[in-house]
C-alpha atoms as a PDB file:
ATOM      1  CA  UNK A   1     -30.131  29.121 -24.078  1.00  0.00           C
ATOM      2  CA  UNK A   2     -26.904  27.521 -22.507  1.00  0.00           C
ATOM      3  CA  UNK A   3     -23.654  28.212 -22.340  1.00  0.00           C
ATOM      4  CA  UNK A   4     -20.059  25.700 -21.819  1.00  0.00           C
ATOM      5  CA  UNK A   5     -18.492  26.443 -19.145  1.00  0.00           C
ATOM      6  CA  UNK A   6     -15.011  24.635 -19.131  1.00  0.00           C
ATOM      7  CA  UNK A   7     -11.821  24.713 -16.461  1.00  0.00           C
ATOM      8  CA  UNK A   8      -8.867  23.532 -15.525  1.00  0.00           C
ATOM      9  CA  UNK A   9      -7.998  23.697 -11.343  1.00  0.00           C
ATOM     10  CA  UNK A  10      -4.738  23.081 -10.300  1.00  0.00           C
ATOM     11  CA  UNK A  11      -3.779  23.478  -7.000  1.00  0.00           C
ATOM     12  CA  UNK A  12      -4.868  27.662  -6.804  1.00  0.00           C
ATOM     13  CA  UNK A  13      -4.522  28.424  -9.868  1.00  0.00           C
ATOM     14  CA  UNK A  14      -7.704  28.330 -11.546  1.00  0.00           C
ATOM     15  CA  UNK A  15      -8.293  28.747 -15.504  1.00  0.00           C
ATOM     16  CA  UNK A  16     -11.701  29.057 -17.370  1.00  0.00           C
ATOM     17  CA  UNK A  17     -13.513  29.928 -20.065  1.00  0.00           C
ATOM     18  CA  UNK A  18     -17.066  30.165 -20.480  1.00  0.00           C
ATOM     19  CA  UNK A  19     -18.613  30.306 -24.395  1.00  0.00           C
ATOM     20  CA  UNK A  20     -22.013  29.813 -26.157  1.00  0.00           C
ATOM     21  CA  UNK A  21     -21.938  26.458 -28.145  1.00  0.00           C
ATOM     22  CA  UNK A  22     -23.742  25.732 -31.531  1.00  0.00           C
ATOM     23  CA  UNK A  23     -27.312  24.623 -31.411  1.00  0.00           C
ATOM     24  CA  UNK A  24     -29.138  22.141 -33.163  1.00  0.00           C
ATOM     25  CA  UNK A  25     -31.573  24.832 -34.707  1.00  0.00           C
ATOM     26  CA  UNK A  26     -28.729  27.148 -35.480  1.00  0.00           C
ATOM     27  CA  UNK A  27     -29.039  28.867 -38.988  1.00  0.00           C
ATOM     28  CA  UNK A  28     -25.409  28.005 -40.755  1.00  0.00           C
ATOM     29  CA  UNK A  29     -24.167  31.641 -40.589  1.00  0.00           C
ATOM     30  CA  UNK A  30     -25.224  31.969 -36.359  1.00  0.00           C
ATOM     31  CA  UNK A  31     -23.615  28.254 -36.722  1.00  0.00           C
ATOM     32  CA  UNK A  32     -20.603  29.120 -37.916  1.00  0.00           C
ATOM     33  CA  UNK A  33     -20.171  32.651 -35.312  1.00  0.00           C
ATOM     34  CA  UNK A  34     -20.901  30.173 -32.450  1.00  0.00           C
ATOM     35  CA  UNK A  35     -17.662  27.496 -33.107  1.00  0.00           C
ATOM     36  CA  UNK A  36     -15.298  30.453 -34.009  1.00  0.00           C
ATOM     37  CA  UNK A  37     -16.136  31.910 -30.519  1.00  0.00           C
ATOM     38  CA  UNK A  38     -15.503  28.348 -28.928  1.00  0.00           C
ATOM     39  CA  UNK A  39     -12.521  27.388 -30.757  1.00  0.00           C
ATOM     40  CA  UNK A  40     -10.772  31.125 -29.672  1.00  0.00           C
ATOM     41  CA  UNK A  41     -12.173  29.872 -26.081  1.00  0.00           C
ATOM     42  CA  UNK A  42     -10.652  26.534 -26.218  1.00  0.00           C
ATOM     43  CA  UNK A  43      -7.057  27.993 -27.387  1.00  0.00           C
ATOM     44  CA  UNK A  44      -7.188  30.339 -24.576  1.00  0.00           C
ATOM     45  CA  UNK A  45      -7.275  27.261 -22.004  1.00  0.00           C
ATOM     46  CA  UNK A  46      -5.332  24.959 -23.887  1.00  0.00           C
ATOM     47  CA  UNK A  47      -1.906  24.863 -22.546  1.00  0.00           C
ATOM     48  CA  UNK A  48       0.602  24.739 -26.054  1.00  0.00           C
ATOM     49  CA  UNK A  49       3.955  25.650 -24.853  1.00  0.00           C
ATOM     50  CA  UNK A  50       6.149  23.578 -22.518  1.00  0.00           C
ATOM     51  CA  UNK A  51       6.262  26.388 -19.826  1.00  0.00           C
ATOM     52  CA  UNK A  52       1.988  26.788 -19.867  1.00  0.00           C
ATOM     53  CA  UNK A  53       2.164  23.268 -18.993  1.00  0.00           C
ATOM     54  CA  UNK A  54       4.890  23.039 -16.310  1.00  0.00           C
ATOM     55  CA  UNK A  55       3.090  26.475 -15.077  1.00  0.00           C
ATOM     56  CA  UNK A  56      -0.704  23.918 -14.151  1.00  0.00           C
ATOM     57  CA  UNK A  57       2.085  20.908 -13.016  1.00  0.00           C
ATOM     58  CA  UNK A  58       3.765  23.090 -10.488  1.00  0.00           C
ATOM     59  CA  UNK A  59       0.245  24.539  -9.535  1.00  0.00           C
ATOM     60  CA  UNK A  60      -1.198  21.049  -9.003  1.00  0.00           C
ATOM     61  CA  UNK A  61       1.712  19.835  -6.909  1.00  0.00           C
ATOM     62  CA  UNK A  62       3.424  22.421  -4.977  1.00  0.00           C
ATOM     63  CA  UNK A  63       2.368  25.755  -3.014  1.00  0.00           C
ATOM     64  CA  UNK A  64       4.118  28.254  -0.690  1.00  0.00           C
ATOM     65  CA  UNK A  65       6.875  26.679   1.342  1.00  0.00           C
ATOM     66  CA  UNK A  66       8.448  24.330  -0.804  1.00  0.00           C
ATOM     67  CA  UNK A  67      11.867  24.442  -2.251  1.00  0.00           C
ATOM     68  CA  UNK A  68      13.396  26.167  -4.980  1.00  0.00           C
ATOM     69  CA  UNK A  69      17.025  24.121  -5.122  1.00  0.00           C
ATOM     70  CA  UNK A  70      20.043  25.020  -7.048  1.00  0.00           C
ATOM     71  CA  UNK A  71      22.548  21.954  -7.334  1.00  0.00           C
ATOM     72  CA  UNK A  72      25.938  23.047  -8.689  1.00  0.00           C
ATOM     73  CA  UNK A  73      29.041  20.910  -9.539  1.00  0.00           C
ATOM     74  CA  UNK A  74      32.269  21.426  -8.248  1.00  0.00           C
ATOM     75  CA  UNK A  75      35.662  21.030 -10.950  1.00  0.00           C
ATOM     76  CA  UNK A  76      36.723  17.956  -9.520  1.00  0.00           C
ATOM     77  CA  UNK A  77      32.621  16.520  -9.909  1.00  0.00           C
ATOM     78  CA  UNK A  78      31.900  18.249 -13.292  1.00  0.00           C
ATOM     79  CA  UNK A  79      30.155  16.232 -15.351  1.00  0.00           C
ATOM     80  CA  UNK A  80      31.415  15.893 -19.108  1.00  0.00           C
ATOM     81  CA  UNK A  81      27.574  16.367 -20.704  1.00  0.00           C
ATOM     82  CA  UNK A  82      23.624  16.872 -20.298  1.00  0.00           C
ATOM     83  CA  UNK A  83      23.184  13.070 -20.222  1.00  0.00           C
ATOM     84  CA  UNK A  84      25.907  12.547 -17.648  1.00  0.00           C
ATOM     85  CA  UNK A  85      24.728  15.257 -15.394  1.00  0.00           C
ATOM     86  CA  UNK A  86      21.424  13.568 -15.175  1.00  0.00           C
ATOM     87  CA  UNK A  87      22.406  10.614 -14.283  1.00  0.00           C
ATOM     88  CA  UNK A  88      23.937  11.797 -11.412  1.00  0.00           C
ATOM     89  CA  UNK A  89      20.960  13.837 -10.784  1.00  0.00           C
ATOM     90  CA  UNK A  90      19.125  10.619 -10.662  1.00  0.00           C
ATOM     91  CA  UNK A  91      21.508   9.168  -8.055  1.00  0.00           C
ATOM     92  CA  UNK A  92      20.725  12.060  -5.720  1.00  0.00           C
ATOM     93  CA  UNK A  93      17.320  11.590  -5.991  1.00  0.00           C
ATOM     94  CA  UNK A  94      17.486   8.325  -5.369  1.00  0.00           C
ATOM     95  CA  UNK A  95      19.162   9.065  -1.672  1.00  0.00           C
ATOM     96  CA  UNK A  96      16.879  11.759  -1.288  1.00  0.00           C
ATOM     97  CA  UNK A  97      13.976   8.948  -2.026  1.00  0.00           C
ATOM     98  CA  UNK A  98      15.321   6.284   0.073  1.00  0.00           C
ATOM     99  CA  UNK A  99      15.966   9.058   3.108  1.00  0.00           C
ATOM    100  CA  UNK A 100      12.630  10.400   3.106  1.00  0.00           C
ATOM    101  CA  UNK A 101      10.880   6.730   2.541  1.00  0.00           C
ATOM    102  CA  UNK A 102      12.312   5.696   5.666  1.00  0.00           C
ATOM    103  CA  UNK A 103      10.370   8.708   7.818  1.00  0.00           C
ATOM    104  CA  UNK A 104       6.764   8.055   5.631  1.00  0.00           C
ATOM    105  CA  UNK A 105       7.616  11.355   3.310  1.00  0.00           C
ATOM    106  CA  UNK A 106       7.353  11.441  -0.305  1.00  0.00           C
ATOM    107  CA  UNK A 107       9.090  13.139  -3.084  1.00  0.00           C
ATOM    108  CA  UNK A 108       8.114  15.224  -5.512  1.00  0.00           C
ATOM    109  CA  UNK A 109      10.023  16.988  -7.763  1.00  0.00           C
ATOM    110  CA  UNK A 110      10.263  19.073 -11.194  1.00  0.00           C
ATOM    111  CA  UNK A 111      13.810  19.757 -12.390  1.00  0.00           C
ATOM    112  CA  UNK A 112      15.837  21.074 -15.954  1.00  0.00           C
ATOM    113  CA  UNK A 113      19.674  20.799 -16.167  1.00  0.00           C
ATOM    114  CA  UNK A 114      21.292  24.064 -17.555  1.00  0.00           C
ATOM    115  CA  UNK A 115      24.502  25.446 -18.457  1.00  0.00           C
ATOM    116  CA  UNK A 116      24.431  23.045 -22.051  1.00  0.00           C
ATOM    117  CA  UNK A 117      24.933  25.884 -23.903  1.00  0.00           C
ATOM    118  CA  UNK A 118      27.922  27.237 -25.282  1.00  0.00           C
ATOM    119  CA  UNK A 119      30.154  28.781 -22.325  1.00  0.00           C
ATOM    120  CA  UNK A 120      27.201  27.499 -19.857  1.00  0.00           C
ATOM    121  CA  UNK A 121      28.843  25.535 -16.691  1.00  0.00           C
ATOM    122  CA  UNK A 122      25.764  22.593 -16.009  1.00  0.00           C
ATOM    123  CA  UNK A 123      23.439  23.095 -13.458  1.00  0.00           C
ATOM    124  CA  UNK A 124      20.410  21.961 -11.931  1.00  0.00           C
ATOM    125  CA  UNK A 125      17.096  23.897 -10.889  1.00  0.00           C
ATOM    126  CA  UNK A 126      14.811  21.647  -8.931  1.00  0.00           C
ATOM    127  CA  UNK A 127      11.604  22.338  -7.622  1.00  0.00           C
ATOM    128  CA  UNK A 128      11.206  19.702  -4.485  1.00  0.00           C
ATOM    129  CA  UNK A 129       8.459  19.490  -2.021  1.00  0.00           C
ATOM    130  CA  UNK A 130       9.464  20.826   1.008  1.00  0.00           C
ATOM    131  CA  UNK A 131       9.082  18.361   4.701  1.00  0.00           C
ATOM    132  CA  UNK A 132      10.322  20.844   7.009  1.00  0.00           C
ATOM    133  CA  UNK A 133      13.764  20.784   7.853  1.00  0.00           C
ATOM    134  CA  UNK A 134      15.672  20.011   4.708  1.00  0.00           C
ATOM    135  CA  UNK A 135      18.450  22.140   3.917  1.00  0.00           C
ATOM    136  CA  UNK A 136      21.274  19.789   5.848  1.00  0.00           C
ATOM    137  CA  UNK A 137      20.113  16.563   4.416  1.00  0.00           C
ATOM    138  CA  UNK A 138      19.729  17.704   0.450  1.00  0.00           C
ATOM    139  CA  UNK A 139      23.794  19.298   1.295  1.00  0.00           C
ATOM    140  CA  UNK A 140      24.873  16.211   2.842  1.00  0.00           C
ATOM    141  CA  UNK A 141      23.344  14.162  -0.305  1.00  0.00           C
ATOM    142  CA  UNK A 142      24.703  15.830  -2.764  1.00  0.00           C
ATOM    143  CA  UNK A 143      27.997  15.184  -3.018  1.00  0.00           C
ATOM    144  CA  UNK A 144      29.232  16.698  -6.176  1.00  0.00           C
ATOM    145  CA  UNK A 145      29.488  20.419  -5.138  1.00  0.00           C
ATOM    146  CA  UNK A 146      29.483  22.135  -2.052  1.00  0.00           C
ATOM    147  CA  UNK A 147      26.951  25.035  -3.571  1.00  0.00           C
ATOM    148  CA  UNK A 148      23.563  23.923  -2.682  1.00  0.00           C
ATOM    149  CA  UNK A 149      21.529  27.169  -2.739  1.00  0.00           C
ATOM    150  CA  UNK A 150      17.664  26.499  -1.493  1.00  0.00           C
ATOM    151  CA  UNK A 151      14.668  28.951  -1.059  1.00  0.00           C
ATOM    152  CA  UNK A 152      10.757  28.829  -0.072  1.00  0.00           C
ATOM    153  CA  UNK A 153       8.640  29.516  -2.527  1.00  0.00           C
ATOM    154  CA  UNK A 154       5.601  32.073  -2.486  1.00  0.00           C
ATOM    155  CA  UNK A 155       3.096  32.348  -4.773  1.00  0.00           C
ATOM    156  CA  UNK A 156       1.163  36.138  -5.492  1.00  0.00           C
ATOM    157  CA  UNK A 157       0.475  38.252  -7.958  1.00  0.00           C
ATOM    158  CA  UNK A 158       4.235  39.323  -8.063  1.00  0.00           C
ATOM    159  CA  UNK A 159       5.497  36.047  -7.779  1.00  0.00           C
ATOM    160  CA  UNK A 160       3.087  33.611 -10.010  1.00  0.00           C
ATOM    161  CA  UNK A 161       3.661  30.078 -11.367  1.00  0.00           C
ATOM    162  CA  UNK A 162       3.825  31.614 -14.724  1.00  0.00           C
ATOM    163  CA  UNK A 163       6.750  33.375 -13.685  1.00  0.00           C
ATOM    164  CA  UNK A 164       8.266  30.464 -12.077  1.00  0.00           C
ATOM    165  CA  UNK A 165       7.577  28.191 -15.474  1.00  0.00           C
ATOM    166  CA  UNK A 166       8.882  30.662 -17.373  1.00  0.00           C
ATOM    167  CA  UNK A 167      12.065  30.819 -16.142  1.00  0.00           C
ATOM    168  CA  UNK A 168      13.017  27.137 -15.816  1.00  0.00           C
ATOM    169  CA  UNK A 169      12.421  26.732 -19.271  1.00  0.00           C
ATOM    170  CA  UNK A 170      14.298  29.888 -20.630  1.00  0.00           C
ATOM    171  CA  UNK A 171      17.763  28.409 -21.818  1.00  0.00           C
ATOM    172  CA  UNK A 172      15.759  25.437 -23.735  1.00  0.00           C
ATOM    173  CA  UNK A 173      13.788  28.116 -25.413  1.00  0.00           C
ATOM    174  CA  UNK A 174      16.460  30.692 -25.510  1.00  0.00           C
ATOM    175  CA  UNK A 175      19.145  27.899 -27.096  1.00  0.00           C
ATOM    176  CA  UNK A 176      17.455  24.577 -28.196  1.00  0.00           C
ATOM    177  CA  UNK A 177      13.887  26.131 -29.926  1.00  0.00           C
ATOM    178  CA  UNK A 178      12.087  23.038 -28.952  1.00  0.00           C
ATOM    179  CA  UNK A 179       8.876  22.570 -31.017  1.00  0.00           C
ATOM    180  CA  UNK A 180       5.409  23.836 -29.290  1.00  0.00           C
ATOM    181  CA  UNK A 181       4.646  21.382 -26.441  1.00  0.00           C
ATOM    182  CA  UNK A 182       7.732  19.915 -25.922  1.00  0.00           C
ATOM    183  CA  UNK A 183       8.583  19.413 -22.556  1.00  0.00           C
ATOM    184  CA  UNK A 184      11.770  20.849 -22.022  1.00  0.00           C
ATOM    185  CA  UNK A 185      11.757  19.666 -17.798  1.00  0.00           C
ATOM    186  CA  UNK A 186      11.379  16.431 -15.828  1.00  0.00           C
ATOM    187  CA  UNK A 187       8.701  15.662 -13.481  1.00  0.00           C
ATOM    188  CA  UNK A 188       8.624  12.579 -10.968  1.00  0.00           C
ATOM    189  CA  UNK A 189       5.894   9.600 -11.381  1.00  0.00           C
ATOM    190  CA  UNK A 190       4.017  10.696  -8.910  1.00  0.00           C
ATOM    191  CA  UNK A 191       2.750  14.367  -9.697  1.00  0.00           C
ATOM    192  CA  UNK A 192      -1.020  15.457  -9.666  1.00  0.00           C
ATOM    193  CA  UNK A 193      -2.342  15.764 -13.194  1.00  0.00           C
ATOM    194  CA  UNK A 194      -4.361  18.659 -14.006  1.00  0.00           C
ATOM    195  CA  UNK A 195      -7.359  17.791 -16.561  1.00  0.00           C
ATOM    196  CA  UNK A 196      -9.977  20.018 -17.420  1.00  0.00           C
ATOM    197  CA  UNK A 197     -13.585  19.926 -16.545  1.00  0.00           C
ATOM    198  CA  UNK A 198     -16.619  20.754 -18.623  1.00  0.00           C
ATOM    199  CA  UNK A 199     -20.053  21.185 -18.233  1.00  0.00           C
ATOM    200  CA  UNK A 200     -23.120  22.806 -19.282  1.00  0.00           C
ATOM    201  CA  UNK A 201     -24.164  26.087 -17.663  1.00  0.00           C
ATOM    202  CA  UNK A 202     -27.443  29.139 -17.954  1.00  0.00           C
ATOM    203  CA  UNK A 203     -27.028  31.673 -20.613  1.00  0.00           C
ATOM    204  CA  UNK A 204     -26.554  34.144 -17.488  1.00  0.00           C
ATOM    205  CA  UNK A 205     -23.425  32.571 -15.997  1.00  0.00           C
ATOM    206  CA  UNK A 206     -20.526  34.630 -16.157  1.00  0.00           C
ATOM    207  CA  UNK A 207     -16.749  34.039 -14.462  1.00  0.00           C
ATOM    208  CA  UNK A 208     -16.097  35.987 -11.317  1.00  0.00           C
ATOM    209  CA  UNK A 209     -13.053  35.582  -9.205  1.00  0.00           C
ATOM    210  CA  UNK A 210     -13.979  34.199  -6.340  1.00  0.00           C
ATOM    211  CA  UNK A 211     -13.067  37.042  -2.986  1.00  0.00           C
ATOM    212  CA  UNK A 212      -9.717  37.151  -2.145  1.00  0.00           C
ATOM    213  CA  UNK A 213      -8.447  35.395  -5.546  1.00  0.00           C
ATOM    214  CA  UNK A 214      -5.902  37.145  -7.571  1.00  0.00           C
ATOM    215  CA  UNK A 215      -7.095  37.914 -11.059  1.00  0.00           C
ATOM    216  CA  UNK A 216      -3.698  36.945 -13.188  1.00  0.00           C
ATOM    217  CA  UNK A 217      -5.407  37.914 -16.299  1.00  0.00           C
ATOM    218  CA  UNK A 218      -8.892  38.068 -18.055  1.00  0.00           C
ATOM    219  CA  UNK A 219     -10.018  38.256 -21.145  1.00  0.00           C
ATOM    220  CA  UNK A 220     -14.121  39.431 -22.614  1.00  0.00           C
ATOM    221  CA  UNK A 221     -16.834  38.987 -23.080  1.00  0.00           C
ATOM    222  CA  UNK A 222     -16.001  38.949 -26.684  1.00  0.00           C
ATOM    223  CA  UNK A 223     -18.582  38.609 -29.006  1.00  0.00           C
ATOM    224  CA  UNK A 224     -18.991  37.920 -32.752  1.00  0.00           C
ATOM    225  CA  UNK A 225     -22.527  38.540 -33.429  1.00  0.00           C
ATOM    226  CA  UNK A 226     -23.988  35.190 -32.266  1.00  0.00           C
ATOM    227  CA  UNK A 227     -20.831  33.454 -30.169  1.00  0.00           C
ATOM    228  CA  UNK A 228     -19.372  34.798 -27.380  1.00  0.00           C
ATOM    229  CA  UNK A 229     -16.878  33.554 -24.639  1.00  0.00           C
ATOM    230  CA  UNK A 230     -15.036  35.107 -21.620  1.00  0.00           C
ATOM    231  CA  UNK A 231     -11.419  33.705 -20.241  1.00  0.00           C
ATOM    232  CA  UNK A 232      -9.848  34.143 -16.885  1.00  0.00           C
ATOM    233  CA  UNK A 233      -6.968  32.949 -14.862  1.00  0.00           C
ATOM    234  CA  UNK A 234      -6.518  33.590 -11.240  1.00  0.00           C
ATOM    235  CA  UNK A 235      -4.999  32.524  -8.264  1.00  0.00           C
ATOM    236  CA  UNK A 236      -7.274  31.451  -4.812  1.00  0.00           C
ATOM    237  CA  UNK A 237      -5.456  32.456  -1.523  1.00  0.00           C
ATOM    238  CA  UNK A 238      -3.864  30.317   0.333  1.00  0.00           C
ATOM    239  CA  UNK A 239      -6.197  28.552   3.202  1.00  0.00           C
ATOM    240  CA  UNK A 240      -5.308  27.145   6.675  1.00  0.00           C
ATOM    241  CA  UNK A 241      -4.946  23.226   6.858  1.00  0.00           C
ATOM    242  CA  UNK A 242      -4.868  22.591   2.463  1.00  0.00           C
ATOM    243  CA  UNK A 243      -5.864  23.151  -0.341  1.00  0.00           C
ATOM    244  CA  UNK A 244      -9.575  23.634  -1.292  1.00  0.00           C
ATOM    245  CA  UNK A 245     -11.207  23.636  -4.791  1.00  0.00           C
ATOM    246  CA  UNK A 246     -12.555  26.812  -6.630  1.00  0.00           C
ATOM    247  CA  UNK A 247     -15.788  27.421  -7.025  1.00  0.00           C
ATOM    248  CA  UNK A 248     -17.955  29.062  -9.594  1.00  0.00           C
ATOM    249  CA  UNK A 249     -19.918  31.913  -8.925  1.00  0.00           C
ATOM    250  CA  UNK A 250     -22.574  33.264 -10.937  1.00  0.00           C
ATOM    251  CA  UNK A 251     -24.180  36.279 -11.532  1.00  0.00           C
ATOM    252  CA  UNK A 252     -26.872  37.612 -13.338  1.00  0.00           C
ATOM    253  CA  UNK A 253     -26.534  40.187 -16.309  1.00  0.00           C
END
């Protein structure tokens, strides 16, 4: 017998599920016990909801170091709505581009605009890949405010990417009840895209954190007679000179 083992890696944050698929000489009923237990599986890796998937898009692209940025607007620089806030969002990041081109550094970036909704004063939250020194040059670039508030990000089991997700997307689910999946934030072009892997695994394989992961949360085995899957979510430590892949460890029963 053989199991599917499935997963989605991004950056450290690792999220699987492991579940027995139907079989070719499967009676109907065993049949039938078998693709409930995968289809709970696959829901419990699918990403639905605009924060699960801005939760594996900051994963995949940025790690502990880079910036959390707050851009605020001054009276005289306040912009009249959403769409004219972004533009000059876009102008800034266009500087910021053109700055860090000229030393060989990228950009990468996440943001939302807040403060749309009623009595809200706009706002930007931007999560920006961090090159060292940047506080000076991101206040001398933006020029509509003189409130540029910046901090390094860490990622544990108190501070998790689920967390982070979660709160840029709070006023758009708080205020505009945006439809499941929606994407209520804006990434740049040129952002690592998590995609899941798949593949066919021994009866016996089980998911084990891997040592000195975080175990975010975890889920089985849960069985229905013939089916069964497990689900887990955790978070590899960080390693000296990058990032490194998770790998799967497997155990007997």
């Amino acid at each position: 017998m053989s199991k599917t083992l499935k997963q989605v890696r991004a950056g450290r944050l690792v999220c699987a599920v492991v579940y027995t698929s139907p079989a070719a000489g499967d009676s109907p009923k065993r049949r039938a016990q078998k693709l409930k237990a995968s289809t709970l599986a696959r829901e419990r890796l699918n990403a639905r909801t605009s924060f699960q998937k801005l939760e594996r898009k900051l994963a995949a692209n940025f790690d502990d170091g880079d910036l959390y940025v707050t851009l605020t607007y001054d009276n005289k620089h306040l912009p009249e709505d959403r769409k004219q806030a972004v533009q000059k969002l876009k102008v800034f990041f266009d500087k910021l581009r053109k700055a860090r081109k000229a030393r060989g550094q990228p950009l990468m970036y996440i943001y939302v605009t807040e403060g749309c909704c009623p009595g809200g004063r706009v706002h930007h939250h931007v999560v920006l890949n961090s090159t060292g020194e940047d506080l000076e040059e991101l206040r001398k670039l933006w020029r509509y405010g003189d409130n540029v508030e910046v901090r390094r990000l860490t990622f544990d089991q108190d501070h998790t990417y689920e967390d982070l997700a979660s709160y840029l997307t709070k006023e758009p689910r708080e205020w505009g009840c945006p439809k499941v999946g929606e994407r209520t934030w804006t990434p740049s072009n040129n952002l690592a895209k998590p995609d899941p892997e798949t593949e066919t695994v021994p009866d016996y394989v089980t998911l084990i954190a891997p040592p000195g992961a975080v175990v975010l949360s975890n889920e089985g085995p849960v069985r229905n007679g013939y089916g069964e899957f497990t689900w887990i979510k955790y978070l590899l430590p960080q390693r000296p000179g990058g990032r490194k892949k998770a790998k799967r460890r497997r155990k007997k029963k």
